[in-house]
C-alpha atoms as a PDB file:
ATOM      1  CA  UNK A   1       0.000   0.000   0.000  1.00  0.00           C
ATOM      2  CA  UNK A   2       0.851   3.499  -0.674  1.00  0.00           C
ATOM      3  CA  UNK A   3       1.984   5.754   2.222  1.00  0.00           C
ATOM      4  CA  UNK A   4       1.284   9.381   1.844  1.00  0.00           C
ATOM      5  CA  UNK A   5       4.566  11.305   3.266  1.00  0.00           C
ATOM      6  CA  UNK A   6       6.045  14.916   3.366  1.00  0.00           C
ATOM      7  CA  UNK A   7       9.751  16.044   3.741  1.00  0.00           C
ATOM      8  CA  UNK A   8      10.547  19.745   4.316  1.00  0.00           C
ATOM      9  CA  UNK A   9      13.257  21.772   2.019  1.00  0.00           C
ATOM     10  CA  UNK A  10      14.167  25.171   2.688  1.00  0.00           C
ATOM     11  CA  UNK A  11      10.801  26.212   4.453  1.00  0.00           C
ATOM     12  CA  UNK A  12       8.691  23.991   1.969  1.00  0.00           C
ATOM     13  CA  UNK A  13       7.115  20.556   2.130  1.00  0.00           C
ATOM     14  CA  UNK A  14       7.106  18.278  -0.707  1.00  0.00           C
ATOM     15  CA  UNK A  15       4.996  15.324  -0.711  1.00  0.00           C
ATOM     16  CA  UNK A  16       5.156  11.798  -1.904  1.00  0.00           C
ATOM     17  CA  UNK A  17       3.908   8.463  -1.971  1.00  0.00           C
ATOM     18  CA  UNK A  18       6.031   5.735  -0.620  1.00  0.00           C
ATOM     19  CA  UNK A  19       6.218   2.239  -0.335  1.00  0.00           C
ATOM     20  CA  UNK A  20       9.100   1.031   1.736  1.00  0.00           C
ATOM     21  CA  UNK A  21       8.770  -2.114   3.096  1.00  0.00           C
ATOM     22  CA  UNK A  22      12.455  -2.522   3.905  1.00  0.00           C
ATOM     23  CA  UNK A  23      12.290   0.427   6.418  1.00  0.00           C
ATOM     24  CA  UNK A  24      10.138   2.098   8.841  1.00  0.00           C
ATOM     25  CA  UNK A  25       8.731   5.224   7.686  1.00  0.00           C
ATOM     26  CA  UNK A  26      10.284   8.099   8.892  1.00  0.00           C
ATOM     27  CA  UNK A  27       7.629  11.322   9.137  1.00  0.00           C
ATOM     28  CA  UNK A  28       8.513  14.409  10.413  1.00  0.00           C
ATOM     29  CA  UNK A  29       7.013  14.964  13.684  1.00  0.00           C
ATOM     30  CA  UNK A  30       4.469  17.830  11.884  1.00  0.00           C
ATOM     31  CA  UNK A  31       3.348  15.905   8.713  1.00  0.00           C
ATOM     32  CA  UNK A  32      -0.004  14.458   8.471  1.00  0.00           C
ATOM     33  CA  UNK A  33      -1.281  12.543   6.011  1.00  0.00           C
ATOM     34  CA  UNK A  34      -2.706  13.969   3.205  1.00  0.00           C
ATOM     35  CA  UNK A  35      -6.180  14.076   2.452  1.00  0.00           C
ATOM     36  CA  UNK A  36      -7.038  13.664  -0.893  1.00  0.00           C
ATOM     37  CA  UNK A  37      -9.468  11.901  -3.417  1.00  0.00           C
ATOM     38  CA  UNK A  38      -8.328   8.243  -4.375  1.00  0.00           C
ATOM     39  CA  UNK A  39      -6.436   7.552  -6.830  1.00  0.00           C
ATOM     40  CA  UNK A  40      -6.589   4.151  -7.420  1.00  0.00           C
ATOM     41  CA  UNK A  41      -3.886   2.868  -4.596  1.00  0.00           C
ATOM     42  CA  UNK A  42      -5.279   2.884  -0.897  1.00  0.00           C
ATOM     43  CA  UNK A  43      -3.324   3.914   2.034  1.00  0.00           C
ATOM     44  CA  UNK A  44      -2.243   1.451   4.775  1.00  0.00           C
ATOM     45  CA  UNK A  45       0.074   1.161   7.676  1.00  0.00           C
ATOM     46  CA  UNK A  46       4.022   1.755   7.575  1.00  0.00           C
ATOM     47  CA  UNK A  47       5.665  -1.509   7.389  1.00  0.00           C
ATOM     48  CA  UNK A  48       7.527  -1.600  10.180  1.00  0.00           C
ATOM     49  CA  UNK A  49      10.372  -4.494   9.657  1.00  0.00           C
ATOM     50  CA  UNK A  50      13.038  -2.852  11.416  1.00  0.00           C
ATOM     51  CA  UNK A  51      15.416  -4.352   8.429  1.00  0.00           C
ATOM     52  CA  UNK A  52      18.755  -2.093   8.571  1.00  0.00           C
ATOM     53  CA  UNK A  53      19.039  -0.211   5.167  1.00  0.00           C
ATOM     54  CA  UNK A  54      22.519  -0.609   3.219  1.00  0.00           C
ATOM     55  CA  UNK A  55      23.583  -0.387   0.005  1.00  0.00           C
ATOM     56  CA  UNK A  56      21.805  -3.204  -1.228  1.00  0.00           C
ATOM     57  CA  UNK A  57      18.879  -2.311  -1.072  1.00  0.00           C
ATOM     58  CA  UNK A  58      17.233  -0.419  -3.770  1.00  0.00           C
ATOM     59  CA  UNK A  59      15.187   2.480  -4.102  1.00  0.00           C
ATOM     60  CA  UNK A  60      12.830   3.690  -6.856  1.00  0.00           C
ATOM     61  CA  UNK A  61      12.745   7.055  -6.888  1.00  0.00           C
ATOM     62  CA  UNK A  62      10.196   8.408  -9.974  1.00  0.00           C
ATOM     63  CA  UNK A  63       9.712  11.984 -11.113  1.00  0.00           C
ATOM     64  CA  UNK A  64       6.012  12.436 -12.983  1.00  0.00           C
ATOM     65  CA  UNK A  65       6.065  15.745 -15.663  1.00  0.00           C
ATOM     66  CA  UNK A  66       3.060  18.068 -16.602  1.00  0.00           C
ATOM     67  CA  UNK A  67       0.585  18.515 -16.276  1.00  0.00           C
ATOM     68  CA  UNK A  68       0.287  15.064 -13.616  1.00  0.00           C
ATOM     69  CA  UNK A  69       1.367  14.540 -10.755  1.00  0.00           C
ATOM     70  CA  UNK A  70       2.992  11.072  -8.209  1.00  0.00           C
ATOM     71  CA  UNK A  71       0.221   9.618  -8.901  1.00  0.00           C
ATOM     72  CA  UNK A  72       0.998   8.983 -12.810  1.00  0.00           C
ATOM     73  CA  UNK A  73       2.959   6.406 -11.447  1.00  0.00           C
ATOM     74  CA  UNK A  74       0.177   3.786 -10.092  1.00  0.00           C
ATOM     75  CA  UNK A  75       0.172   1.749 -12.705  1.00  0.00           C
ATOM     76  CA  UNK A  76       4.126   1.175 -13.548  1.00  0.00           C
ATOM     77  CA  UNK A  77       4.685   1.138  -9.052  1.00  0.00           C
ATOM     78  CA  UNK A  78       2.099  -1.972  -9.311  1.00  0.00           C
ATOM     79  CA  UNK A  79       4.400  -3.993 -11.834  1.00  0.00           C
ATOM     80  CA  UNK A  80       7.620  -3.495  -9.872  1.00  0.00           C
ATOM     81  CA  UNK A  81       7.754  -6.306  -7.264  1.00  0.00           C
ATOM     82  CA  UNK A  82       7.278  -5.413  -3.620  1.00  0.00           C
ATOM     83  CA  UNK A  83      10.570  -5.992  -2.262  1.00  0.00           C
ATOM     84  CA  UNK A  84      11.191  -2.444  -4.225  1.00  0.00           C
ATOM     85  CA  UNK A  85      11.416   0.588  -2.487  1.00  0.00           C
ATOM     86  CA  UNK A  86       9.580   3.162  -4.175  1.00  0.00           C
ATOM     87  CA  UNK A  87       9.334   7.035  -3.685  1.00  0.00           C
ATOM     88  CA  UNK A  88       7.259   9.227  -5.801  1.00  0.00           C
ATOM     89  CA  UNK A  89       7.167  13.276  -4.817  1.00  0.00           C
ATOM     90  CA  UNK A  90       4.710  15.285  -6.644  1.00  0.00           C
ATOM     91  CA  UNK A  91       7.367  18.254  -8.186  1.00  0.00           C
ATOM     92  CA  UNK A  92       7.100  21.163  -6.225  1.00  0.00           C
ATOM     93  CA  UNK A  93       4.537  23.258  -6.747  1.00  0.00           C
ATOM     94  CA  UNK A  94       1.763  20.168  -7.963  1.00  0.00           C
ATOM     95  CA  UNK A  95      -0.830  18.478  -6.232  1.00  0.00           C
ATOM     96  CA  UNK A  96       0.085  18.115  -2.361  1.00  0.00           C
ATOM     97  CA  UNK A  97       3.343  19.677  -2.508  1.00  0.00           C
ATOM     98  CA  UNK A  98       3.599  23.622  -1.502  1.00  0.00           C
ATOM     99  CA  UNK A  99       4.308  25.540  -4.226  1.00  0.00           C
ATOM    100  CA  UNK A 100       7.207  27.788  -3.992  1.00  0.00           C
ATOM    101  CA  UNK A 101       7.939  31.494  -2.488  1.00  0.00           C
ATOM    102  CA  UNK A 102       9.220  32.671  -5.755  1.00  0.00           C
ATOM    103  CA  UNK A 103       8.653  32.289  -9.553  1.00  0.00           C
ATOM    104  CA  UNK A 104      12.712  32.363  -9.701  1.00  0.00           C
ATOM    105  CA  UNK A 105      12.806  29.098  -7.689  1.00  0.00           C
ATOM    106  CA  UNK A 106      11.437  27.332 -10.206  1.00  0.00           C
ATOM    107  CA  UNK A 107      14.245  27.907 -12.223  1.00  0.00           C
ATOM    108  CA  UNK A 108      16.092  24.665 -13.556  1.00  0.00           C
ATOM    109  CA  UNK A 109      19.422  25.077 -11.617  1.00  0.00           C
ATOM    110  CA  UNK A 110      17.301  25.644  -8.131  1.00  0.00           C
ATOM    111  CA  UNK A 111      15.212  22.806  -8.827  1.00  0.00           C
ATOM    112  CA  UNK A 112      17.736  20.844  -9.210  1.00  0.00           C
ATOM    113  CA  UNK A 113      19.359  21.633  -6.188  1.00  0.00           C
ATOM    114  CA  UNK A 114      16.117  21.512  -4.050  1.00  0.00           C
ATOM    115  CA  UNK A 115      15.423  17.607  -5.849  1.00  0.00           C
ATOM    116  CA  UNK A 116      18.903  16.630  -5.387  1.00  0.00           C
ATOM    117  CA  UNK A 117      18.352  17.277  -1.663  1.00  0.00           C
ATOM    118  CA  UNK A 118      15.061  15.723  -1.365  1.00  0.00           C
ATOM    119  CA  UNK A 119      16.840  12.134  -2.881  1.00  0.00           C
ATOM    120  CA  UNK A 120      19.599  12.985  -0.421  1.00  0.00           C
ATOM    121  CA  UNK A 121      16.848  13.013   2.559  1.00  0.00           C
ATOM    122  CA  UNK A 122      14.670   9.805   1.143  1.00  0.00           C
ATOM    123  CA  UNK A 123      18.075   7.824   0.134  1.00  0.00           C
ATOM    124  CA  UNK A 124      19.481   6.242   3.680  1.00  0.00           C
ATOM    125  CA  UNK A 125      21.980   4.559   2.279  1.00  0.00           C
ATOM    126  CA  UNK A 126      20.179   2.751  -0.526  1.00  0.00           C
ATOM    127  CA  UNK A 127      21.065   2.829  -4.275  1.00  0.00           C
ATOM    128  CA  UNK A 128      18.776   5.326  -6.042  1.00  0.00           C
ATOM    129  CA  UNK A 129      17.665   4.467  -9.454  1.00  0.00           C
ATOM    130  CA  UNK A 130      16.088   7.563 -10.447  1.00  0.00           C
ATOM    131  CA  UNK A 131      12.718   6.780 -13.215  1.00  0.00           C
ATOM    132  CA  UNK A 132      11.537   9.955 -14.939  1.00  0.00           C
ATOM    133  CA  UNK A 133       9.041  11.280 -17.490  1.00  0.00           C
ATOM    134  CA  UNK A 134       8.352  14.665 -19.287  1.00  0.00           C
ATOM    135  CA  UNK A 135       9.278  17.597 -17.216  1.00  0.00           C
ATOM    136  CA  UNK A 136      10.300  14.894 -14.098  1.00  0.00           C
ATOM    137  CA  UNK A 137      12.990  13.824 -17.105  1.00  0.00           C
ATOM    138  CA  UNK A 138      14.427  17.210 -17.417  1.00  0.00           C
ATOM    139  CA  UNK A 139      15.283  17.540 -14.223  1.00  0.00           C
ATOM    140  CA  UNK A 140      16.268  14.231 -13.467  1.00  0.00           C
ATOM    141  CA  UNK A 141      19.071  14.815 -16.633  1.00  0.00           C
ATOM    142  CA  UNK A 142      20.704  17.662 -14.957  1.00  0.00           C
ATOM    143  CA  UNK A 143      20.161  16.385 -11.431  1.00  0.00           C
ATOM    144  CA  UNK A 144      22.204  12.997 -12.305  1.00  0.00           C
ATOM    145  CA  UNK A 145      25.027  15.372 -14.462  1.00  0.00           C
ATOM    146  CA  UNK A 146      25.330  17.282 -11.582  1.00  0.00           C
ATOM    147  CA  UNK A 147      25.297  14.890  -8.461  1.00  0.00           C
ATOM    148  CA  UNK A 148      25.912  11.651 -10.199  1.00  0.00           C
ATOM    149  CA  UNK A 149      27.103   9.910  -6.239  1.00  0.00           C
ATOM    150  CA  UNK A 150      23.055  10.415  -5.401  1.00  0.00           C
ATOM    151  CA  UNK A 151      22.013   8.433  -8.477  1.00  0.00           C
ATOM    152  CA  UNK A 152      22.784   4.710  -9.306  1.00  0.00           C
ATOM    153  CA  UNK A 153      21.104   4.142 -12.480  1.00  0.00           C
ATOM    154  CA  UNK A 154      19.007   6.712 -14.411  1.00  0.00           C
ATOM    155  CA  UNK A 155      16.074   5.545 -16.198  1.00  0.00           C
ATOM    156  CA  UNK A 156      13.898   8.533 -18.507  1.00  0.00           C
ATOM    157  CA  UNK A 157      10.782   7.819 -20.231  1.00  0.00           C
ATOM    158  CA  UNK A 158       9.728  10.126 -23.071  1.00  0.00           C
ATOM    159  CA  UNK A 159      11.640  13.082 -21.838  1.00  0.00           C
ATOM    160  CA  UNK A 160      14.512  14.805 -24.330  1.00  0.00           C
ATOM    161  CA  UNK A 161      18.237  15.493 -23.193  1.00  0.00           C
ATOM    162  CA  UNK A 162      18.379  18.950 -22.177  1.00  0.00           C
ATOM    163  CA  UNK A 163      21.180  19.417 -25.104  1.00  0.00           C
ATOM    164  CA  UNK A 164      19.738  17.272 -28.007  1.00  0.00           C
ATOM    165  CA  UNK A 165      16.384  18.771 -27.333  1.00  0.00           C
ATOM    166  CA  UNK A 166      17.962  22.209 -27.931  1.00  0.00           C
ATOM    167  CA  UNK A 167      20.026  20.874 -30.958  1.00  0.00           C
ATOM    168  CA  UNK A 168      16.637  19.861 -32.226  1.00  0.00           C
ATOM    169  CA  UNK A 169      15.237  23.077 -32.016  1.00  0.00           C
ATOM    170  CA  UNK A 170      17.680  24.449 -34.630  1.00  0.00           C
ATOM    171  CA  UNK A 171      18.065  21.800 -36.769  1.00  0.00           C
ATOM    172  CA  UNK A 172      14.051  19.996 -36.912  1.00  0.00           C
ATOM    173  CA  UNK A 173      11.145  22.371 -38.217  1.00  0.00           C
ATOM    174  CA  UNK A 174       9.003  19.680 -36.899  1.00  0.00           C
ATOM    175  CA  UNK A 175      10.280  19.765 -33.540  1.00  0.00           C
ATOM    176  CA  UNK A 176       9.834  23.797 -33.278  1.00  0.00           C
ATOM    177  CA  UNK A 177       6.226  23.033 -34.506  1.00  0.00           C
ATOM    178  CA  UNK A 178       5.600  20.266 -31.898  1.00  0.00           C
ATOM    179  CA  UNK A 179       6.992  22.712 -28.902  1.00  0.00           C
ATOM    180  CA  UNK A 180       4.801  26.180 -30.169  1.00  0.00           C
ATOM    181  CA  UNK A 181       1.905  24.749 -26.962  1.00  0.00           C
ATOM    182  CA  UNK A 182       5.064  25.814 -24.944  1.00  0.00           C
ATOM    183  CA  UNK A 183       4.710  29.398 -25.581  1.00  0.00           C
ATOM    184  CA  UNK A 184       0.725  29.038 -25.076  1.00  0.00           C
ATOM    185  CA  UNK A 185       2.091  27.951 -21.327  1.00  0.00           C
ATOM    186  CA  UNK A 186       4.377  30.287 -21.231  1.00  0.00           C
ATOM    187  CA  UNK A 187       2.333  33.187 -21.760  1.00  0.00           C
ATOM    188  CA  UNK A 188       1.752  35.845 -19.038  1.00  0.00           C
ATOM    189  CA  UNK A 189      -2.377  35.005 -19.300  1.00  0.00           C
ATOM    190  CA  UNK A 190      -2.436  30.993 -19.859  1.00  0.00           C
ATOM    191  CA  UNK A 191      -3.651  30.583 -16.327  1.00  0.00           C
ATOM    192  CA  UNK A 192      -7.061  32.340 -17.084  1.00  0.00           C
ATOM    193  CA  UNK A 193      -6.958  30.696 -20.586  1.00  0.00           C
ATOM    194  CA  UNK A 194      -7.100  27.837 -19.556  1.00  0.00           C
ATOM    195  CA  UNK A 195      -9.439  27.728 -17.375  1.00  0.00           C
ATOM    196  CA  UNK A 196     -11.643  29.432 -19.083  1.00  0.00           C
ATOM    197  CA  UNK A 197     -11.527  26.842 -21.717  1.00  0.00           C
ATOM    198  CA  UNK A 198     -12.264  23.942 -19.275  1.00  0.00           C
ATOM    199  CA  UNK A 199      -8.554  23.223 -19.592  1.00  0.00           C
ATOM    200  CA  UNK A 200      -8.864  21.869 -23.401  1.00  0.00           C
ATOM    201  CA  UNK A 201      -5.236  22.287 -24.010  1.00  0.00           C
ATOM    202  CA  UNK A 202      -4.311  19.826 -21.186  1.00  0.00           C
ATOM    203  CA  UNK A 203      -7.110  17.748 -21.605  1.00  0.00           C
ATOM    204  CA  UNK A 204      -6.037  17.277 -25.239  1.00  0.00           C
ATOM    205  CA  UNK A 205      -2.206  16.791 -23.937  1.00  0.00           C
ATOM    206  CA  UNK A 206      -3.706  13.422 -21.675  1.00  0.00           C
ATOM    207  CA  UNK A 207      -5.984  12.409 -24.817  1.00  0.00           C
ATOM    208  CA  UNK A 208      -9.916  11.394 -24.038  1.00  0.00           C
ATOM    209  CA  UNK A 209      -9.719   7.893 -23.595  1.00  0.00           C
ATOM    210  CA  UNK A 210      -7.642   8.899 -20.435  1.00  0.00           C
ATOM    211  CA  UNK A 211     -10.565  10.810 -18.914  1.00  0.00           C
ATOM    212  CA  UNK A 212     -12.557   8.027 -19.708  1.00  0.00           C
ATOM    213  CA  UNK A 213     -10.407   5.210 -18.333  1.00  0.00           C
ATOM    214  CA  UNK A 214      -8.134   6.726 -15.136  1.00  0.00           C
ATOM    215  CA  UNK A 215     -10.991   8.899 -13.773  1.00  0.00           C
ATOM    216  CA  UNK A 216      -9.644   8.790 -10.021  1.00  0.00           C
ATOM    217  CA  UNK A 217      -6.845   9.771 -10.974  1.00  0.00           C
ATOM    218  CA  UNK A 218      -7.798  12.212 -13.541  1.00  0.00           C
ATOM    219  CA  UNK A 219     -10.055  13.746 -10.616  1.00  0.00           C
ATOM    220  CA  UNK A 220      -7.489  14.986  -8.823  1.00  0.00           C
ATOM    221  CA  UNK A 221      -5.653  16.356 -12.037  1.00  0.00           C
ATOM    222  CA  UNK A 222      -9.080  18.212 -12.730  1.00  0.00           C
ATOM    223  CA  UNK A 223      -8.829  19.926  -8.793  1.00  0.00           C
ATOM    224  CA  UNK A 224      -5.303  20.544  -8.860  1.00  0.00           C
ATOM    225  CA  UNK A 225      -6.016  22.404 -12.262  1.00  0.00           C
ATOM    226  CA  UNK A 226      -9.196  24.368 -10.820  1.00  0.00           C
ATOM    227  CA  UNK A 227      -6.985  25.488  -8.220  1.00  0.00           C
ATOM    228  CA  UNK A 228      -5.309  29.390  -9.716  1.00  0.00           C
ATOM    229  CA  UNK A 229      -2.151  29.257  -7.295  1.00  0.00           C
ATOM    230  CA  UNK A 230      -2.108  25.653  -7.910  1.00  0.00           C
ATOM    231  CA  UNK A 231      -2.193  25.958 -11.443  1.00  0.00           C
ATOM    232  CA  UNK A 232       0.068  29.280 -11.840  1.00  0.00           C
ATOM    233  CA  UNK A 233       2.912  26.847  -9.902  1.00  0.00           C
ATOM    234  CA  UNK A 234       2.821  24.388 -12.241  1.00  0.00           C
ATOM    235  CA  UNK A 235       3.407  27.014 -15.364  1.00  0.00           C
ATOM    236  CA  UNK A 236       6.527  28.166 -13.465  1.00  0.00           C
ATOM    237  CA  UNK A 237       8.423  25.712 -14.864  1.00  0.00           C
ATOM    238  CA  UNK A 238       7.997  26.628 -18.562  1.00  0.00           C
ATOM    239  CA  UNK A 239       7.869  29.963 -17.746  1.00  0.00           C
ATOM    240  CA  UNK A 240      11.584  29.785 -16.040  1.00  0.00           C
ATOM    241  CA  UNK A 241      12.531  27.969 -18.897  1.00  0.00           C
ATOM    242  CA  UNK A 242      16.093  28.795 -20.013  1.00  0.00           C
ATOM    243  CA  UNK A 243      15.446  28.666 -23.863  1.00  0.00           C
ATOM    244  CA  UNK A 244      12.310  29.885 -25.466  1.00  0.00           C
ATOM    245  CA  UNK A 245      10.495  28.200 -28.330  1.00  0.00           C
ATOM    246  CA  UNK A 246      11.921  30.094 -31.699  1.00  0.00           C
ATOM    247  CA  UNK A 247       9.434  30.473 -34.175  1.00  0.00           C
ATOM    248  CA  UNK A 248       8.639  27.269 -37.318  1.00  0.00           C
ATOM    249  CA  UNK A 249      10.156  29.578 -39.517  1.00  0.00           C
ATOM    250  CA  UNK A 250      12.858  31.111 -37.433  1.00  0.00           C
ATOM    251  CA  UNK A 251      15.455  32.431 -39.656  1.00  0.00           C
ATOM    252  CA  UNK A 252      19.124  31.080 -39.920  1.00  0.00           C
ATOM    253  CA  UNK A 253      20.026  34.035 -37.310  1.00  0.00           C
ATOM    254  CA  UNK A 254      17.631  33.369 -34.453  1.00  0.00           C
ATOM    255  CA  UNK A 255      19.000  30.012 -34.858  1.00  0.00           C
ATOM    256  CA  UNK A 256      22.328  30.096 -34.477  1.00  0.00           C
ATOM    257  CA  UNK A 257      22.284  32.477 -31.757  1.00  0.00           C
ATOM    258  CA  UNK A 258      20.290  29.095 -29.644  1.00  0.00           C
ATOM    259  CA  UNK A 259      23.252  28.269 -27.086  1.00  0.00           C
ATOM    260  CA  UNK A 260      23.195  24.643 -27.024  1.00  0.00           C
ATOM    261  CA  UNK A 261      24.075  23.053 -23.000  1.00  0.00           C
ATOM    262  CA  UNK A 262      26.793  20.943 -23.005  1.00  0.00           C
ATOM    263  CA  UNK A 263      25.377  18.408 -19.976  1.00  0.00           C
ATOM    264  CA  UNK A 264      27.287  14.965 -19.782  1.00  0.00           C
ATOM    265  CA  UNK A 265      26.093  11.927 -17.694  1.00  0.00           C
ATOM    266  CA  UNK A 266      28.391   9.469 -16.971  1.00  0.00           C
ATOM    267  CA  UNK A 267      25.632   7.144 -14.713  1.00  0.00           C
ATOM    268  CA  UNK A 268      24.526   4.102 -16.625  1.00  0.00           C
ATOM    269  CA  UNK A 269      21.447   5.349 -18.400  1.00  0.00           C
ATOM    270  CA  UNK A 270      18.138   3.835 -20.105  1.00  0.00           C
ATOM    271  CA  UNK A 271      15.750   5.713 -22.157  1.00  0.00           C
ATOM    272  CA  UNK A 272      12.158   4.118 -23.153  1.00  0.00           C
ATOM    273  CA  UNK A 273      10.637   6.361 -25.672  1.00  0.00           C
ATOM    274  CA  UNK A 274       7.001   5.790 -27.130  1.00  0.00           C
ATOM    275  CA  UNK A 275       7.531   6.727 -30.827  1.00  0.00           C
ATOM    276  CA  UNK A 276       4.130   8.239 -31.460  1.00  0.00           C
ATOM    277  CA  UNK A 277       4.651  11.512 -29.276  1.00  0.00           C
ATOM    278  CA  UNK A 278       3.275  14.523 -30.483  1.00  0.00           C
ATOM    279  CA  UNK A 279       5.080  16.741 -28.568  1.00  0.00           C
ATOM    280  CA  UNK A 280       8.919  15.066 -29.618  1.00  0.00           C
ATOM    281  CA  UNK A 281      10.288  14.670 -33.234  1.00  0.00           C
ATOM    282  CA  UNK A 282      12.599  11.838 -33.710  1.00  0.00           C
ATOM    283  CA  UNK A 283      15.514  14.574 -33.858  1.00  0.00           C
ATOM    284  CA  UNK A 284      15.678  14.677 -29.727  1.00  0.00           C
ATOM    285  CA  UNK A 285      17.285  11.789 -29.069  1.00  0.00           C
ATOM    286  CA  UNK A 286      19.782  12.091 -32.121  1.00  0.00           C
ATOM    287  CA  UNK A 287      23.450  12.217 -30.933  1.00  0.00           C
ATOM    288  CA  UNK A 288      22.720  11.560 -27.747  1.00  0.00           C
ATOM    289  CA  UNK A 289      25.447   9.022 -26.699  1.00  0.00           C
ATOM    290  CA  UNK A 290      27.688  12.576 -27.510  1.00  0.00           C
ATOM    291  CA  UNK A 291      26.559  13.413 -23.677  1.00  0.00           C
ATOM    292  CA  UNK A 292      25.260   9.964 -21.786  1.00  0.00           C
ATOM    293  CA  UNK A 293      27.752   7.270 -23.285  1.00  0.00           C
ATOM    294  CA  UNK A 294      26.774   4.554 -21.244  1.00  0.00           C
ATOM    295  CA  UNK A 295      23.022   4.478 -22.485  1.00  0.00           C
ATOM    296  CA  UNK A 296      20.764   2.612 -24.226  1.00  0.00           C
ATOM    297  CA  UNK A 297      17.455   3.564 -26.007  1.00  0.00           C
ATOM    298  CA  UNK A 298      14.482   1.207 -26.425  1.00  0.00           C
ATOM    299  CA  UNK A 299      11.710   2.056 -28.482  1.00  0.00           C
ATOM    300  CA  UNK A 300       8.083   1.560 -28.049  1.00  0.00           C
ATOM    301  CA  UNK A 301       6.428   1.301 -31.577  1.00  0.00           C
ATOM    302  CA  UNK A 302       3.131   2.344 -30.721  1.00  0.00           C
ATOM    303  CA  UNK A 303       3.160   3.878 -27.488  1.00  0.00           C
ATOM    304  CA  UNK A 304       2.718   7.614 -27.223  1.00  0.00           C
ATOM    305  CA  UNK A 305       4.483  10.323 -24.556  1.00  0.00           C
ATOM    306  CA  UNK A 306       2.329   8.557 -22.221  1.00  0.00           C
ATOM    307  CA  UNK A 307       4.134   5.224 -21.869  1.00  0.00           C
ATOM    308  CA  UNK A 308       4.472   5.072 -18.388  1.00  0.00           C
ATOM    309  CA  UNK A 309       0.549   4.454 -18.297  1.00  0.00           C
ATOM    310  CA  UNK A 310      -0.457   3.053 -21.280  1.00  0.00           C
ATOM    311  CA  UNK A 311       2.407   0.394 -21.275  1.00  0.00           C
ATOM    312  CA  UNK A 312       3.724  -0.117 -17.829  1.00  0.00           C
ATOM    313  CA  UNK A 313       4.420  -3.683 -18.225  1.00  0.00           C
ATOM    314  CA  UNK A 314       6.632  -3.316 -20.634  1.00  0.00           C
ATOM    315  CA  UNK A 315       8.046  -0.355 -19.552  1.00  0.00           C
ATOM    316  CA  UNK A 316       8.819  -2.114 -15.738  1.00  0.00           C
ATOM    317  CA  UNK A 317      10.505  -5.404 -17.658  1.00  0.00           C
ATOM    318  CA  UNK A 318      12.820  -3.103 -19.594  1.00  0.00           C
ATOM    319  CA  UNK A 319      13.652  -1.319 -16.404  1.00  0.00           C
ATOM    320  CA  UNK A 320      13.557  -4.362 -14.061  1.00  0.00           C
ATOM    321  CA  UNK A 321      16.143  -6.091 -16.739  1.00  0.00           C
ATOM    322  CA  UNK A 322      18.630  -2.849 -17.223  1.00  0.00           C
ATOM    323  CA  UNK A 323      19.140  -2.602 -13.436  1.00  0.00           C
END
């Protein structure tokens, strides 16, 4: 069963689920647990084994992207088997987790550093293998670069290298096409757009079938989204983005002026990519063993940026067989 914990960073609490059934569940002495609609996964008792934590053991630790939140995860946490250790936060800012003083902090480089330290308080000694998607992905790329001894495998579903993405963006027409909802996110008014619209932008991101199929869950998407602070939080992070989209027909000029970031990984890396995602050409993931050597890219024919729910079978074997 899922536990429903908080951890405090720099005056701010993030939340996650957890199941840990090496360890005891360590709250802080002020956490309660969350109230919230279901989502598919009920809430029982910390497992309370006692069993010393070393380097053996192994814990998930699984970063969801926009517009979600930890509970994107259900499905793919259900596959893994139970002797697993499994953390999932909702990013700061979404669902249960306070969103943040500033609009700065949401900047890539701080959240990195506030992630890196919430892996450093979950850890305990275990080896993190660090599962992301979508905006959770490009974090989790810079997080590993940058504090590869938190981070013993990195795993990245359907989420572009920070550089290669940016390469992309020069080079692939289609890929600046793809990215133009960015700048619809980015814009000063997108919070009363979208709401206003009955959120068809991000309903249309998640598909209707998924409304239709995952309604728990999509519930507490459709509060979290009703929610103007709530909402405005999660935006942060494209608006803080450090390059903007340029335009399908930039010219040569605005092109070449797009610094590309020169982020290396040396962690042993996996990347599962659904090949029917609309918002990634086939040009992000080109040259990237330039900057992760050690990885290896699967492809999912028909799966789309969604994999982790639509195919989370297949996505746990692959994952379950690279570590």
């Amino acid at each position: 069963m899922l536990q429903s914990q908080y951890v405090t960073i720099d005056g701010k609490r993030i939340h996650y689920l957890s199941r840990e059934p090496s360890a005891e569940l360590a709250k802080e002495p002020s956490a309660e647990l969350a109230k919230e609609p279901s989502a598919g996964l009920g809430k029982g008792p910390s497992a309370k084994l006692g069993k010393e934590l070393t380097s053996d053991n192994i814990l998930f630790v699984l970063f969801h992207g926009f517009p979600e939140n930890a509970h994107a995860w259900e499905a793919f946490i259900r596959t893994l088997p139970s002797h697993y250790d499994i953390v999932a936060p909702d990013l700061p800012g979404y669902h249960l987790s306070e969103p943040l003083s500033e609009e700065r902090q949401y900047e890539v480089p701080a959240l990195i550093k506030r992630m890196a330290t919430f892996i450093e308080k979950v850890k305990k000694g275990r080896k993190v293998i660090l599962v992301a998607h979508d905006w959770g992905g490009a974090i989790a790329w810079p997080l590993t670069a940058f504090h590869p001894s938190l981070i013993h495998k990195l795993v990245i579903l359907n989420a572009a290298h920070p550089s290669t993405f940016t390469q992309s963006l020069i080079v692939s027409q289609e890929q600046r096409a793809k990215s133009r909802y960015i700048s619809l996110l980015r814009d000063k008014n997108a919070v009363s757009s979208l709401i206003s619209s009955d959120f068809w932008l991000l309903k249309n991101m998640l598909g209707e079938a998924f409304f239709e199929q995952e309604w728990d869950y999509a519930s507490t998407l459709l509060n979290d989204w009703s929610q103007e602070a709530r909402l405005s939080a999660m935006l942060n992070y494209y608006r803080c983005m450090p390059q903007d989209i340029p335009p399908v027909d930039a010219s040569d000029e605005e092109l070449q002026a797009i610094h590309v970031p020169n982020i290396h990984i040396g962690v042993p890396t996996l990347v599962l990519w659904g090949r029917n995602d609309l918002a990634f050409d086939d040009a992000v993931l080109e040259g990237v063993e330039k900057y992760v050597p050690h990885c290896e890219v699967i492809y999912h024919e028909t799966a789309t940026h969604w994999l982790h729910r639509e195919f989370p079978n297949w996505a746990s074997n692959k994952v379950l067989a690279f570590i």
